[in-house]
Protein backbone atom coordinates (compact mmCIF):
# COMPACT_ATOMS: atom_id res chain seq x y z
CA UNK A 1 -41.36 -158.86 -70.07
CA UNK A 2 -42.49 -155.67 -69.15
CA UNK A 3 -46.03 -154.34 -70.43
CA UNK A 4 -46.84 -158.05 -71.17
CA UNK A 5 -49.54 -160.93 -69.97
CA UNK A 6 -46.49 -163.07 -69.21
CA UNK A 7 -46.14 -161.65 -65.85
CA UNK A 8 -49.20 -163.15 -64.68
CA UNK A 9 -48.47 -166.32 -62.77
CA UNK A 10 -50.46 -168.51 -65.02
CA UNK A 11 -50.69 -172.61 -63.36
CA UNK A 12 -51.82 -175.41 -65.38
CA UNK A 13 -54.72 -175.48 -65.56
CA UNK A 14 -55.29 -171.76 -66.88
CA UNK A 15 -56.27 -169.62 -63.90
CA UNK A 16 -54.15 -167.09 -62.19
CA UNK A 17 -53.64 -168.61 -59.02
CA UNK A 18 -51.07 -166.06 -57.22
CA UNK A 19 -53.03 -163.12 -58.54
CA UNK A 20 -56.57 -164.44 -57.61
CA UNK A 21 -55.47 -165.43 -53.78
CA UNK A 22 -53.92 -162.14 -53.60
CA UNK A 23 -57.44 -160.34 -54.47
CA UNK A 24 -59.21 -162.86 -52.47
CA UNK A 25 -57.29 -161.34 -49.50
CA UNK A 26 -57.94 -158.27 -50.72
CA UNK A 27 -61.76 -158.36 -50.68
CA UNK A 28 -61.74 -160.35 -48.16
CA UNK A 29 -61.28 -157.32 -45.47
CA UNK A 30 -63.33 -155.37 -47.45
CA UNK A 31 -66.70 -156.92 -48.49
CA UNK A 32 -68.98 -159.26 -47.41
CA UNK A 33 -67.72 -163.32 -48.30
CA UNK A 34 -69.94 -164.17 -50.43
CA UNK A 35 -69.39 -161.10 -53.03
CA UNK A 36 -65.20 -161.75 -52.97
CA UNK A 37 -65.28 -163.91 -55.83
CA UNK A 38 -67.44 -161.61 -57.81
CA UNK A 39 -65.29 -159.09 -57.42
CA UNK A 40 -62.24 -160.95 -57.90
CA UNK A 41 -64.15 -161.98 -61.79
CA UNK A 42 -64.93 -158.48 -61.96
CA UNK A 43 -61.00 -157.52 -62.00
CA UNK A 44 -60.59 -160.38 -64.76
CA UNK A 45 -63.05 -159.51 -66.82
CA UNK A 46 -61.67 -155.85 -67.00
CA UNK A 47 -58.14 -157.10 -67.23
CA UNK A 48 -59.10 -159.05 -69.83
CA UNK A 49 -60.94 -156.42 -72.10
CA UNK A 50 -58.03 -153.79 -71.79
CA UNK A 51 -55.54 -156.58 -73.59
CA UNK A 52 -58.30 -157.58 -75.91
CA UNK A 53 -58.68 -153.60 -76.34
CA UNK A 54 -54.76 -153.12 -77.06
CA UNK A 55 -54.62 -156.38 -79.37
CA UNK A 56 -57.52 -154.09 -81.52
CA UNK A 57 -54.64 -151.10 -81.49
CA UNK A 58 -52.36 -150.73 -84.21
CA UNK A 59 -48.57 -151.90 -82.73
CA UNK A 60 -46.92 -149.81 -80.64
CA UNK A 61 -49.70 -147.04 -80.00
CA UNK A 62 -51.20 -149.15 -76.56
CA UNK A 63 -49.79 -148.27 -73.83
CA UNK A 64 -47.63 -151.08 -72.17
CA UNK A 65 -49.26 -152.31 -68.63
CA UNK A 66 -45.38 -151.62 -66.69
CA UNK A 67 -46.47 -153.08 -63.21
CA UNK A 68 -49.20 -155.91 -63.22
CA UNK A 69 -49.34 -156.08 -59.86
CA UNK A 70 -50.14 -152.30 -59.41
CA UNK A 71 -52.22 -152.47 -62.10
CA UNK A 72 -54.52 -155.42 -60.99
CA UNK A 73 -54.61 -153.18 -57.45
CA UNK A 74 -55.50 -150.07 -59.08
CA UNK A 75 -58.77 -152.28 -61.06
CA UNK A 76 -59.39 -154.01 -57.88
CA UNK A 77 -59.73 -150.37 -55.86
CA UNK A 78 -62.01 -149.60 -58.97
CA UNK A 79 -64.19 -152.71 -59.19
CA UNK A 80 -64.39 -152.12 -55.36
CA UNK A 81 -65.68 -148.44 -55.53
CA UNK A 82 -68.01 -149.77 -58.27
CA UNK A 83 -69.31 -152.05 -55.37
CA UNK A 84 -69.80 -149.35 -53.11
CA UNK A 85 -71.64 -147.56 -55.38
CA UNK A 86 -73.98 -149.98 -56.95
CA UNK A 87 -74.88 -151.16 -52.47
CA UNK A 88 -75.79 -147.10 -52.21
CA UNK A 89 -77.69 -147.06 -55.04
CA UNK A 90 -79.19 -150.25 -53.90
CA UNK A 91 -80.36 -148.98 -50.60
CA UNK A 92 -81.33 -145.71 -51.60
CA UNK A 93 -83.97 -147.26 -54.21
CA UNK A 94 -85.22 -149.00 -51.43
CA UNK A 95 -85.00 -146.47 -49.20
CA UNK A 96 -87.55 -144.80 -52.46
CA UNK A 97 -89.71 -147.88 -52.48
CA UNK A 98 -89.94 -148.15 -49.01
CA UNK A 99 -90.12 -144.56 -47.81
CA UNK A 100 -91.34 -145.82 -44.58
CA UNK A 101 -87.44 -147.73 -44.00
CA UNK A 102 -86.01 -144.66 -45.30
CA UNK A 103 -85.72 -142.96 -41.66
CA UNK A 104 -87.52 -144.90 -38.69
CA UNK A 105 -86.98 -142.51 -36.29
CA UNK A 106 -89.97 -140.22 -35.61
CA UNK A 107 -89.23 -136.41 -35.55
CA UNK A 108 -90.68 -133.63 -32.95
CA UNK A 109 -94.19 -133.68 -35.33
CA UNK A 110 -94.84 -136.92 -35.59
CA UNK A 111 -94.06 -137.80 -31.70
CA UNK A 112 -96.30 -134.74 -30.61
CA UNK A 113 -99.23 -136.12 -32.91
CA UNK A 114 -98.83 -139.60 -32.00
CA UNK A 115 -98.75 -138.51 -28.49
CA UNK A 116 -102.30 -136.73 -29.21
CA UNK A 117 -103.78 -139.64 -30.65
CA UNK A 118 -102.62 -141.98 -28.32
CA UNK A 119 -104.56 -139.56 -25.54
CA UNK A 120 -107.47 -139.65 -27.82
CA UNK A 121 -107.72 -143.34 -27.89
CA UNK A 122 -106.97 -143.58 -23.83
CA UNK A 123 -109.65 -141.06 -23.43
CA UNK A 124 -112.15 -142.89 -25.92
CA UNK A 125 -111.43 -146.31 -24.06
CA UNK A 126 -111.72 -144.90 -20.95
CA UNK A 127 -115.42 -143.32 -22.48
CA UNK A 128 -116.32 -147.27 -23.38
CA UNK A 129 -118.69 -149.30 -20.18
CA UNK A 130 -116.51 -151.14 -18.11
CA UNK A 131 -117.62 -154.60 -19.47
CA UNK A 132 -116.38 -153.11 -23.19
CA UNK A 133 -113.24 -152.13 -21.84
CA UNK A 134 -112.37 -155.69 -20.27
CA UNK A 135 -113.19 -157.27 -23.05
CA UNK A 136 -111.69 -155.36 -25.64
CA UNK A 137 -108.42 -155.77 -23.02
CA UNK A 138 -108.73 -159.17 -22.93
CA UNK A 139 -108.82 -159.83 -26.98
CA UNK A 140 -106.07 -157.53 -27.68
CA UNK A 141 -103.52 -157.04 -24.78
CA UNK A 142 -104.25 -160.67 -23.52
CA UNK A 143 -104.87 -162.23 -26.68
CA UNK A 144 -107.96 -164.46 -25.47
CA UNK A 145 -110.29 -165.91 -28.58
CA UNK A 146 -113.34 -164.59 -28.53
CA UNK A 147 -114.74 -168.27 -27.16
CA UNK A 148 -112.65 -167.84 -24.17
CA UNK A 149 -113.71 -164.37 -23.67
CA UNK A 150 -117.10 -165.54 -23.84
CA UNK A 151 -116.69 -168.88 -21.45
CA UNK A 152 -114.55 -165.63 -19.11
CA UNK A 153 -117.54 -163.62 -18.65
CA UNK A 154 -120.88 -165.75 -19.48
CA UNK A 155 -121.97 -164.21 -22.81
CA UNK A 156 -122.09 -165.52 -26.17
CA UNK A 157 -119.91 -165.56 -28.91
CA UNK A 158 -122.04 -163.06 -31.00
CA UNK A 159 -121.69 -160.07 -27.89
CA UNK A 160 -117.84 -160.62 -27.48
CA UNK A 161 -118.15 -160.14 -31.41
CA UNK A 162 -120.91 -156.67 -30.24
CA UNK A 163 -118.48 -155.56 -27.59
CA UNK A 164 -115.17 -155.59 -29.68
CA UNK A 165 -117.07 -154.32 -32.69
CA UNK A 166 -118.41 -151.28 -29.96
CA UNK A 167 -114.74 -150.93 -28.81
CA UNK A 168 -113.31 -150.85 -32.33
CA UNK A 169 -115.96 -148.08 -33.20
CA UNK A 170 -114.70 -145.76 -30.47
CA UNK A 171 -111.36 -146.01 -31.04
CA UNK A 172 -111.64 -145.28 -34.76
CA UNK A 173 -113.92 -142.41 -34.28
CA UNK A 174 -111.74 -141.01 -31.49
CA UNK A 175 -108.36 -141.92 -33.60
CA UNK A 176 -110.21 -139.69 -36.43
CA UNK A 177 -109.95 -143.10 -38.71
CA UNK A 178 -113.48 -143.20 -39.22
């Protein structure tokens, strides 16, 4: 019967098992697994409220669904631009909330002033005394505690804590941080 739900290939047990393996498929190429069933409801649900919609109609002023099968395509292509558009609008509100995700690669500016303060803080360690420098190397490029800093080079805890403190100092004031 044209234009009516019999067409669907109902089983037993109520769901439409011909249509929903179809979309499955259908999805399946398209999206990521775990959003195919989704999608397939999606299709369902709209299905579903344009013959609840043309019950509401007076008789004969609906117009008749001719093709299910083209039809359930055509809501599938729309429930699957609907995706689309809800993942863009997804990542560009976090591309807003995290403007720092939003483009990760540095333009001609920002490389020319990192460049600058990098030379800055290269010039201010190079400025620090030579037992400064080691020991600021140590705790941050060789990632020693400050006990084994201290055991490294026969000085107490407290001036590994003075040296890094001294190091820290310089690079802030020559990184303009401070």
């Amino acid at each position: 019967m044209a234009g009516g739900r019999e067409n669907f290939d109902v089983s037993r047990d109520g769901r439409l098992s011909r249509q929903t393996l179809a979309l499955r498929r259908f999805f399946g190429r398209r999206v990521v697994a775990e959003d195919v069933d989704d999608l397939v409801q999606e299709v369902f649900v709209a299905i579903q409220a344009r013959l609840d919609n043309q019950r509401k109609q007076p008789t004969g002023t609906a117009d008749p669904i001719e093709n299910w099968e083209r039809y359930l395509f055509t809501v599938a292509r729309h429930e699957l631009a609907h995706y689309y558009r809800r993942r863009a609008n997804r990542a560009e509100q976090s591309d807003t909330a995290f403007p720092e995700r939003a483009d990760e690669s540095p333009d001609a500016e920002r490389l020319i002033l990192g460049k600058e303060e990098l030379d800055h803080i290269l010039h201010a360690l190079g400025q620090l005394s030579e037992r400064t420098r080691s020991i600021f190397m140590m705790h941050r490029f060789e990632d020693y505690t400050y006990s084994a800093i201290a055991r490294a080079t026969g000085i107490s805890v407290k001036g590994v804590e003075h040296h890094i403190s001294a190091a820290l100092k310089a690079l802030a004031i020559a990184s303009g941080r401070f």
